[in-house]
PDB file of N, CA and C in Angstrom:
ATOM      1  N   UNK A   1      11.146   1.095 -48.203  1.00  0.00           N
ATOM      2  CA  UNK A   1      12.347   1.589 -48.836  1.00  0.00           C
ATOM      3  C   UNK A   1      13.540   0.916 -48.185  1.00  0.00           C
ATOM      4  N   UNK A   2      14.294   0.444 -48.980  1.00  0.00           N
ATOM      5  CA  UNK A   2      15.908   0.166 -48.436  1.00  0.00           C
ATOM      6  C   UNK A   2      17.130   0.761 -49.725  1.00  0.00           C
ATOM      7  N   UNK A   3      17.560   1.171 -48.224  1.00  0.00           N
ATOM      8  CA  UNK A   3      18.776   2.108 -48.740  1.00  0.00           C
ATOM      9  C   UNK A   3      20.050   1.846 -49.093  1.00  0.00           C
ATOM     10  N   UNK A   4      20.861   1.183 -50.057  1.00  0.00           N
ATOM     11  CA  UNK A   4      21.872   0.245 -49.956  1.00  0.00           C
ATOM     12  C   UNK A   4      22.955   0.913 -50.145  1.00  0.00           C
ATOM     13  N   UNK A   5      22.885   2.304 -49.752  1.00  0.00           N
ATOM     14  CA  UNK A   5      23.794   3.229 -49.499  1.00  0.00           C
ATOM     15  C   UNK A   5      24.705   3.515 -51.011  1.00  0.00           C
ATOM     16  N   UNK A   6      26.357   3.635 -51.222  1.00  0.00           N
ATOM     17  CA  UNK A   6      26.952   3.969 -52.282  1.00  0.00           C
ATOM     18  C   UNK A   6      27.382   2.403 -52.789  1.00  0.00           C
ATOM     19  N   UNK A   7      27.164   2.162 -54.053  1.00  0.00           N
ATOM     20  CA  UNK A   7      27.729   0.367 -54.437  1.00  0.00           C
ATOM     21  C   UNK A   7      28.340   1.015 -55.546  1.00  0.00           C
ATOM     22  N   UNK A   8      29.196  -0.148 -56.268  1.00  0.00           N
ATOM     23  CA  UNK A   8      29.655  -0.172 -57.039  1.00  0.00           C
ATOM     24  C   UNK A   8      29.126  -0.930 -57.994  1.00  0.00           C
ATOM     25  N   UNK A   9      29.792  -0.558 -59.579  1.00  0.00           N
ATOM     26  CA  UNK A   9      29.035  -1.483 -60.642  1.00  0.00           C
ATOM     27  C   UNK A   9      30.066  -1.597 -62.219  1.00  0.00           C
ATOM     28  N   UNK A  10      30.119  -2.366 -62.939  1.00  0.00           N
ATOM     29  CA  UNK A  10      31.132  -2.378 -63.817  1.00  0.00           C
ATOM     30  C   UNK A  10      30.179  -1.735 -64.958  1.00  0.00           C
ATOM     31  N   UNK A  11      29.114  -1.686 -64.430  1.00  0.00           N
ATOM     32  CA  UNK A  11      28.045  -1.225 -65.801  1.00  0.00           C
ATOM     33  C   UNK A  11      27.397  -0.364 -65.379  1.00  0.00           C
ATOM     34  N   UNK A  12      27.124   0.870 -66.130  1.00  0.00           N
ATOM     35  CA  UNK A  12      26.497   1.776 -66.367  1.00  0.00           C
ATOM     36  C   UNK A  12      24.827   2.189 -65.143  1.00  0.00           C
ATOM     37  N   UNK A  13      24.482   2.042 -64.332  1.00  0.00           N
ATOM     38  CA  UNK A  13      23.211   2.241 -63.996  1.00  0.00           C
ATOM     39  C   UNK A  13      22.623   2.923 -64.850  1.00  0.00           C
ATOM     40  N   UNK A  14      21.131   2.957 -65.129  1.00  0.00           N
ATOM     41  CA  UNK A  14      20.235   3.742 -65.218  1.00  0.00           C
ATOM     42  C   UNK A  14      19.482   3.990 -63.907  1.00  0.00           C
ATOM     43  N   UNK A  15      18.829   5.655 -64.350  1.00  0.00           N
ATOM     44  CA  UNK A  15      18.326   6.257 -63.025  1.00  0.00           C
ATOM     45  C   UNK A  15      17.295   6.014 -62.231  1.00  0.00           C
ATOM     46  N   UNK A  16      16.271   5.240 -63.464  1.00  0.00           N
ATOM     47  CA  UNK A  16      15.539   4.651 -62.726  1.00  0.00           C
ATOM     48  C   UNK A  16      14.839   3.090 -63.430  1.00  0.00           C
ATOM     49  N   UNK A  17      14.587   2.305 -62.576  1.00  0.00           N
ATOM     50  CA  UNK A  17      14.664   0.976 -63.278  1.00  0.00           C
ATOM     51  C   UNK A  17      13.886   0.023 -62.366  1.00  0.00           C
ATOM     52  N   UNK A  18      12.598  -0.060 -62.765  1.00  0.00           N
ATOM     53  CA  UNK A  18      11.527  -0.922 -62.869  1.00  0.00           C
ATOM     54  C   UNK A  18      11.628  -2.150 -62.662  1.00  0.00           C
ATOM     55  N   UNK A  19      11.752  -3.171 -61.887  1.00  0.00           N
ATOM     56  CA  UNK A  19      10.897  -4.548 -62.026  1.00  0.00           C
ATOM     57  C   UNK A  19       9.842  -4.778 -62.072  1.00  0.00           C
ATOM     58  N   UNK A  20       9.780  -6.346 -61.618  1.00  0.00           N
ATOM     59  CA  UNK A  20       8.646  -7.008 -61.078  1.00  0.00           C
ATOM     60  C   UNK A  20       7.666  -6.298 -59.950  1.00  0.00           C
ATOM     61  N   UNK A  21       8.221  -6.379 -58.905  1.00  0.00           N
ATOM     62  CA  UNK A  21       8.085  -5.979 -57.767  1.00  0.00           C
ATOM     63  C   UNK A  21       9.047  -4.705 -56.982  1.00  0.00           C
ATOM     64  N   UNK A  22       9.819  -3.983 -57.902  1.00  0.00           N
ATOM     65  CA  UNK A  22      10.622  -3.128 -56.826  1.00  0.00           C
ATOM     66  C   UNK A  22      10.701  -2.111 -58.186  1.00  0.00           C
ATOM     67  N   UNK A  23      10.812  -0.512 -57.610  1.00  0.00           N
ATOM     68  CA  UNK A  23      11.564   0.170 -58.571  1.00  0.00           C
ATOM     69  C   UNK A  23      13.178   0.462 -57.818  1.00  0.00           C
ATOM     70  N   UNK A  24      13.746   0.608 -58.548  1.00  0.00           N
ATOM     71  CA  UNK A  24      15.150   1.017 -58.437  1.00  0.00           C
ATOM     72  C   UNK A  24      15.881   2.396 -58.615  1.00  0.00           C
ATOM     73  N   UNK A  25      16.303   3.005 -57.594  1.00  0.00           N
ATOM     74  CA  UNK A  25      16.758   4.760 -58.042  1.00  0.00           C
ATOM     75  C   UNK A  25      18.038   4.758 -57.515  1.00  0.00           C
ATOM     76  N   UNK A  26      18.764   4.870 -58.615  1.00  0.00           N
ATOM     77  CA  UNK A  26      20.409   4.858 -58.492  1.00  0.00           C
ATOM     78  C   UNK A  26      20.598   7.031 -58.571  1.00  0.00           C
ATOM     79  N   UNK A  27      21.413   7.302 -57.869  1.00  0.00           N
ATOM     80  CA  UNK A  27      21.892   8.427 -57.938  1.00  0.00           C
ATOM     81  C   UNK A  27      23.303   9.086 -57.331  1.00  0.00           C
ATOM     82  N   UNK A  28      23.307  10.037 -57.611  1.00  0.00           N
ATOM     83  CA  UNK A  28      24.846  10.472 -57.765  1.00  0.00           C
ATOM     84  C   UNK A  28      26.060   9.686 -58.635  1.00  0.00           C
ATOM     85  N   UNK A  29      25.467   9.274 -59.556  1.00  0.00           N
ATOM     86  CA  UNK A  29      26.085   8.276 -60.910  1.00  0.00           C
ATOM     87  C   UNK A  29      27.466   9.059 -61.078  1.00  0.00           C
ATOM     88  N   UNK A  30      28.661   7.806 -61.082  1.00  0.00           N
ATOM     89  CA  UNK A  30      30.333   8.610 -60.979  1.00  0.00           C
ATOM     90  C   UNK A  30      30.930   7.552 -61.843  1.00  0.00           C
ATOM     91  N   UNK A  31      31.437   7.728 -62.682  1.00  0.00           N
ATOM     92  CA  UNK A  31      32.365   6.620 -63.206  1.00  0.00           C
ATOM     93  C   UNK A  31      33.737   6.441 -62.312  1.00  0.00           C
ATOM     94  N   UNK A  32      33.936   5.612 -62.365  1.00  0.00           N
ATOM     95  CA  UNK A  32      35.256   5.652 -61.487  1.00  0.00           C
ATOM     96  C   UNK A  32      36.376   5.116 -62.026  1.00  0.00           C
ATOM     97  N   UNK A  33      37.904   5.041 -61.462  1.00  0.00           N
ATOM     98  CA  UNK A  33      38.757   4.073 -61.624  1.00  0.00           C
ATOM     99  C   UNK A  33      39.878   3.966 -60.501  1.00  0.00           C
ATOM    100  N   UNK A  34      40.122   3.068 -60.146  1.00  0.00           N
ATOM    101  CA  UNK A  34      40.650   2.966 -59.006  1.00  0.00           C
ATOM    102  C   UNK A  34      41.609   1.568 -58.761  1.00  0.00           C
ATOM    103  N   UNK A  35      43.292   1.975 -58.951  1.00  0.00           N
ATOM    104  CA  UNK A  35      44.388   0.885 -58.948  1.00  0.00           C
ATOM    105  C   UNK A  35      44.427   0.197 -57.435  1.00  0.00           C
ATOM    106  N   UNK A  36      44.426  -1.001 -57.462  1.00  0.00           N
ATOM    107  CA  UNK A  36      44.426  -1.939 -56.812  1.00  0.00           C
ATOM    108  C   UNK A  36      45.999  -2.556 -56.503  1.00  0.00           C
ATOM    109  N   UNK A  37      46.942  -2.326 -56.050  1.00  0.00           N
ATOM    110  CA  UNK A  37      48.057  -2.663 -56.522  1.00  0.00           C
ATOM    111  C   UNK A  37      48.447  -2.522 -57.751  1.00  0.00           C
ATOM    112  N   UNK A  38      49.594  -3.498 -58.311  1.00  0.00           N
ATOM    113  CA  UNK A  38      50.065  -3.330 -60.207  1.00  0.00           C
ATOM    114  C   UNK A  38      49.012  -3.904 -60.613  1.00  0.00           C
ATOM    115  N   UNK A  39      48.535  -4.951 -60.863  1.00  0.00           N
ATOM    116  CA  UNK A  39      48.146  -5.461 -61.836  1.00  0.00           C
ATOM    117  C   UNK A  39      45.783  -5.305 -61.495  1.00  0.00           C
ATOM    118  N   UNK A  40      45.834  -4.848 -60.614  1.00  0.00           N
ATOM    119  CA  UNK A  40      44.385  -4.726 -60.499  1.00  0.00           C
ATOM    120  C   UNK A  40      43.510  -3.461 -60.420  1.00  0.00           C
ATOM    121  N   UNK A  41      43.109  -3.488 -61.607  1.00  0.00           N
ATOM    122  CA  UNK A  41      42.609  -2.176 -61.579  1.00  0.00           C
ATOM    123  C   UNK A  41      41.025  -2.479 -61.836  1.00  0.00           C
ATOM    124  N   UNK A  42      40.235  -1.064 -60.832  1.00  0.00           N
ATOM    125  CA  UNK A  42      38.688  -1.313 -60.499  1.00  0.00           C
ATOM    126  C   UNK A  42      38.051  -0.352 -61.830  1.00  0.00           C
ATOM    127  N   UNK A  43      37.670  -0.586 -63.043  1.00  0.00           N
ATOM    128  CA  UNK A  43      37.298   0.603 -63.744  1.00  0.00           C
ATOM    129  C   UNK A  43      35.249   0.323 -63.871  1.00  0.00           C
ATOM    130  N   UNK A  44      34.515   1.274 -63.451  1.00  0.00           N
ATOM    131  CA  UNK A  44      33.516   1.023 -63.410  1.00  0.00           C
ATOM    132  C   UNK A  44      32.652   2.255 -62.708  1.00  0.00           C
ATOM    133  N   UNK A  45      31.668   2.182 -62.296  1.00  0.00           N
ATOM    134  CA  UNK A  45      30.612   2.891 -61.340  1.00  0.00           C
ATOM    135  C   UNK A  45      30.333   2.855 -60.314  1.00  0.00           C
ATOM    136  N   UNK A  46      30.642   3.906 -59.308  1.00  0.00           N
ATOM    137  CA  UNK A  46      29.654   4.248 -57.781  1.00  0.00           C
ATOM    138  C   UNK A  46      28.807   5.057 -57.936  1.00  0.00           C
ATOM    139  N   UNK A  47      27.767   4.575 -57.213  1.00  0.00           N
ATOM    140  CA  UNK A  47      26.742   5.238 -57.093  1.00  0.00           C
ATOM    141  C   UNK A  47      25.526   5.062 -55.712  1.00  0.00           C
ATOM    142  N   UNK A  48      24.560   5.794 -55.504  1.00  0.00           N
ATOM    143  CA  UNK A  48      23.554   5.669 -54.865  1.00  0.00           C
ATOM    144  C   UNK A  48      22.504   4.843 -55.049  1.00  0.00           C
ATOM    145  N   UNK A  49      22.363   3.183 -54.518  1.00  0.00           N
ATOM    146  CA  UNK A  49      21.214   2.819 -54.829  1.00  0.00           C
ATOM    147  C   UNK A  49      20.026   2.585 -53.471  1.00  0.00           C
ATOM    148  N   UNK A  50      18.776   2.818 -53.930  1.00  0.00           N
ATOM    149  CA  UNK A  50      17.426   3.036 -52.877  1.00  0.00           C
ATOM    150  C   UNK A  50      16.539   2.064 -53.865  1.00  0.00           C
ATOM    151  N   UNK A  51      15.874   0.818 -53.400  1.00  0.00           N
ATOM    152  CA  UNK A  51      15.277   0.065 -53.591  1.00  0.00           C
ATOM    153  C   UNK A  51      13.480   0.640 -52.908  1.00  0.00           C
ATOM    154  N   UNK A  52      12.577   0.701 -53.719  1.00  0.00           N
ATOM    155  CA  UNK A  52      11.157   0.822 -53.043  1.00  0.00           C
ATOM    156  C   UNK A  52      10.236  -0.322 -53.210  1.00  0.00           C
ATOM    157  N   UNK A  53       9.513  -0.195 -52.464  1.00  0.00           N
ATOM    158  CA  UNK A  53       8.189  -0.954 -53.027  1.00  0.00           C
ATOM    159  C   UNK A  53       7.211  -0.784 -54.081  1.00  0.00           C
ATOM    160  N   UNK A  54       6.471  -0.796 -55.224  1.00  0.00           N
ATOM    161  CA  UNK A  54       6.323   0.330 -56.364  1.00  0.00           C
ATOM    162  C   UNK A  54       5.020   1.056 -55.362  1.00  0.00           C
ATOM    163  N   UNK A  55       4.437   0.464 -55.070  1.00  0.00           N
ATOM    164  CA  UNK A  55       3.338   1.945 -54.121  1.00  0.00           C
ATOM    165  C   UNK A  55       4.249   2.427 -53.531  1.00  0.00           C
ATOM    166  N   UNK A  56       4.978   2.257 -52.206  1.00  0.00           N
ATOM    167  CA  UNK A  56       5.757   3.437 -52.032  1.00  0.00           C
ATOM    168  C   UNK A  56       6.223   4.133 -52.944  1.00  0.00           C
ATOM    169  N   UNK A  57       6.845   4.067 -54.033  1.00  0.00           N
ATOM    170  CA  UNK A  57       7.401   4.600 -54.987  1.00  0.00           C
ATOM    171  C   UNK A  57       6.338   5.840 -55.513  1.00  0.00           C
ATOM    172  N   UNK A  58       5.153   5.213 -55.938  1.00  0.00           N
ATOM    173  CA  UNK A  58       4.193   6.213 -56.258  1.00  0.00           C
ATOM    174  C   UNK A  58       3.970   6.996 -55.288  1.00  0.00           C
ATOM    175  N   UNK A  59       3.505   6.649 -54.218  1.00  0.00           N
ATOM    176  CA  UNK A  59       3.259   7.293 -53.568  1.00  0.00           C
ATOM    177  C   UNK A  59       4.493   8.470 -53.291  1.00  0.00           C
ATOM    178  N   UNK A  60       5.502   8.532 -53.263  1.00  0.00           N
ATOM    179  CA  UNK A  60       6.728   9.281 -52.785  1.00  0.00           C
ATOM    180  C   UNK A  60       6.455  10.486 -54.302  1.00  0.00           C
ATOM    181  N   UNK A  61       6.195   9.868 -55.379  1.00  0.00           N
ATOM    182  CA  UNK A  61       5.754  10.741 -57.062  1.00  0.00           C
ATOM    183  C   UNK A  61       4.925  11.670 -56.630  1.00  0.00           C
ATOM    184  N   UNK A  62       3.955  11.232 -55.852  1.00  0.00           N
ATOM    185  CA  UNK A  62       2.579  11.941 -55.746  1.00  0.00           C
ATOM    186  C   UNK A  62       2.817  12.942 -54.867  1.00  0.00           C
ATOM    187  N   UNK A  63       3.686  12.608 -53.954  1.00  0.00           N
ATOM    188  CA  UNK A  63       3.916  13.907 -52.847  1.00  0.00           C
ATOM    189  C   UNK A  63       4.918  14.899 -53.241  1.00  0.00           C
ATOM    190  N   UNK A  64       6.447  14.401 -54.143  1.00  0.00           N
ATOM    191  CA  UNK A  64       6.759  15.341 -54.929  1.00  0.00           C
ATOM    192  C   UNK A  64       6.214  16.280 -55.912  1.00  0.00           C
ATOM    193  N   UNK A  65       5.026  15.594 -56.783  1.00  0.00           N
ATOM    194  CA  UNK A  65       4.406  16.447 -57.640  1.00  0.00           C
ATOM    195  C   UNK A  65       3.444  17.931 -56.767  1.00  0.00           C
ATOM    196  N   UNK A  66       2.863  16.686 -55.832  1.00  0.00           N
ATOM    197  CA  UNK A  66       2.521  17.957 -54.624  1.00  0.00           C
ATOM    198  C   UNK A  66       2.680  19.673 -54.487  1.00  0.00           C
ATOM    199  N   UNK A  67       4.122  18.782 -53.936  1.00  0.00           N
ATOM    200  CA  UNK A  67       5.216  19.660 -53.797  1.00  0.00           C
ATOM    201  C   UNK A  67       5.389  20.934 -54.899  1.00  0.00           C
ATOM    202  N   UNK A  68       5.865  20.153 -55.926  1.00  0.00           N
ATOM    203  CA  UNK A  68       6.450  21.076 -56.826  1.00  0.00           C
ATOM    204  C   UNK A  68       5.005  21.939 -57.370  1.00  0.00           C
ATOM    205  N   UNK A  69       4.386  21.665 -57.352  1.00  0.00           N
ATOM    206  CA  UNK A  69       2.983  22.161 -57.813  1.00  0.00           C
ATOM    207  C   UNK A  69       2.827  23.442 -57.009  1.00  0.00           C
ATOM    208  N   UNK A  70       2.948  23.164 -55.765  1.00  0.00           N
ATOM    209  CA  UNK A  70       2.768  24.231 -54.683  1.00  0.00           C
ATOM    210  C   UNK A  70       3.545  25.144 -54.742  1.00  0.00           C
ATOM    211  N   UNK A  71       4.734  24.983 -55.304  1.00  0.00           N
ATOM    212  CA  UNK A  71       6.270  25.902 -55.098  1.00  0.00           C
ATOM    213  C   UNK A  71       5.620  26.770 -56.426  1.00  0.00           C
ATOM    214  N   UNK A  72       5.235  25.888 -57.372  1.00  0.00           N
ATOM    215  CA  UNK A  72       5.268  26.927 -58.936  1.00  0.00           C
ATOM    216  C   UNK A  72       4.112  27.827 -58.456  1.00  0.00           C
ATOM    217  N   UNK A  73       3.160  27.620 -58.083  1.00  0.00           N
ATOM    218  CA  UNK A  73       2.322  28.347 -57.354  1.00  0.00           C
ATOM    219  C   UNK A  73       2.498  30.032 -56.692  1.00  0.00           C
ATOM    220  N   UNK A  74       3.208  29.306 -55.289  1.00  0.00           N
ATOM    221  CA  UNK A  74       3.985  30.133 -55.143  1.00  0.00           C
ATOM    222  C   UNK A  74       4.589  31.214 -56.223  1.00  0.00           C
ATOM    223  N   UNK A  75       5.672  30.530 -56.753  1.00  0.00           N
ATOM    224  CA  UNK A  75       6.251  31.000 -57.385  1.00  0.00           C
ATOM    225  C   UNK A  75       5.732  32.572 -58.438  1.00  0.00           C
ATOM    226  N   UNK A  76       4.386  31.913 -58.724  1.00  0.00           N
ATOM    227  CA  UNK A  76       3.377  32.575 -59.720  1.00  0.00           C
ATOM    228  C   UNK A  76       2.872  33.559 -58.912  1.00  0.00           C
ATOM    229  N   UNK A  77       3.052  33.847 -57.819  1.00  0.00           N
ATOM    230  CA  UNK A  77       1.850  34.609 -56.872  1.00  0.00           C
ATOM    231  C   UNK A  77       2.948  35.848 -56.489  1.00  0.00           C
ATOM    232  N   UNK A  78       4.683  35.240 -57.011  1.00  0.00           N
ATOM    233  CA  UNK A  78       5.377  36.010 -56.244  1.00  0.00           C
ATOM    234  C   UNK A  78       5.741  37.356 -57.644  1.00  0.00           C
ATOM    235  N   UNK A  79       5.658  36.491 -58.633  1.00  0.00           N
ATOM    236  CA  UNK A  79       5.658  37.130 -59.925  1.00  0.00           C
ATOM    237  C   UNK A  79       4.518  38.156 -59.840  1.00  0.00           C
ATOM    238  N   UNK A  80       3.506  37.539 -60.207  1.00  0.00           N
ATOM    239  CA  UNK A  80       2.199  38.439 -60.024  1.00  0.00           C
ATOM    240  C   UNK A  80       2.189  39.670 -58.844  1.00  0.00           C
ATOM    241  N   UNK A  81       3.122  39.524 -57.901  1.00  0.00           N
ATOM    242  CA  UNK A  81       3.050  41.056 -56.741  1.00  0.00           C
ATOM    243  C   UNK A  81       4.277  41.374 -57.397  1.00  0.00           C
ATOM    244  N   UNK A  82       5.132  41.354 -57.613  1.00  0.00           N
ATOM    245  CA  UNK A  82       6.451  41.667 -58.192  1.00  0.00           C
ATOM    246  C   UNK A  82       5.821  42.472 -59.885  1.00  0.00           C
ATOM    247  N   UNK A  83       5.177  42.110 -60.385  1.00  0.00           N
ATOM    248  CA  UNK A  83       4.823  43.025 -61.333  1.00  0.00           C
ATOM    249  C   UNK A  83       3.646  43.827 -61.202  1.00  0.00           C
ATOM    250  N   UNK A  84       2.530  43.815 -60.135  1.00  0.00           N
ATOM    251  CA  UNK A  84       1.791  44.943 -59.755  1.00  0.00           C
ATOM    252  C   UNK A  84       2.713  45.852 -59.086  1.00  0.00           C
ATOM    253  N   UNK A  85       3.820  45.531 -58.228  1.00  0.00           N
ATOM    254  CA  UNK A  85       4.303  46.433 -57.739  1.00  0.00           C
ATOM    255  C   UNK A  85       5.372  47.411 -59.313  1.00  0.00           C
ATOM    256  N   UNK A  86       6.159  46.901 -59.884  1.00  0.00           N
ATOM    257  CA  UNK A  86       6.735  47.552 -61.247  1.00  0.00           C
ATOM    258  C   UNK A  86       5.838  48.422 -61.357  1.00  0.00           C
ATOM    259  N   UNK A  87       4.276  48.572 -61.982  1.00  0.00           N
ATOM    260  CA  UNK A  87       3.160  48.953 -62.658  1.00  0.00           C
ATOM    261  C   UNK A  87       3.099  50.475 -61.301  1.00  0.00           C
ATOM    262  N   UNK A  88       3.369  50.417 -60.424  1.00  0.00           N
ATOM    263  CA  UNK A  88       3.641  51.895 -59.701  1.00  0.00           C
ATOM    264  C   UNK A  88       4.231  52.608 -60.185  1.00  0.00           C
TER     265      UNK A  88
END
């Protein structure tokens, strides 16, 4: 992973964006505009870009899905005592 911190862009990012060899995850997407003196003005996009390797990439998918899998889980188990207890 490399992190190329907040950049700028005159065009639009998308959030996530595929090559050859790298995926691309732009985030916290802001349009901006910003006067430069009189006559120069910056009108365009900052944002967050993180460059991966695409296995890292998957791999980082696989541990979020993990994740979220486990939480809904949770989640379901907390429902399920939360309505045996109502049923008192």
């Amino acid at each position: 992973m490399k992190d190329y911190g907040m950049v700028r862009s005159t065009v639009r990012p998308e959030p996530v964006k595929v090559d050859e060899f790298s995926v691309w995850k732009h985030s916290d997407i802001q349009e901006i505009t910003e006067n430069i003196g009189q006559e120069n003005e910056f009108v365009g996009w900052e944002y967050n870009m993180v460059q991966y390797d695409k296995n890292e990439f998957i791999k980082l998918q696989i541990s979020e899905s993990k994740q979220l899998s486990e939480q809904i889980t949770d989640a379901q188990l907390a429902l399920c005592e939360l309505s045996e207890n109502m049923e008192v």
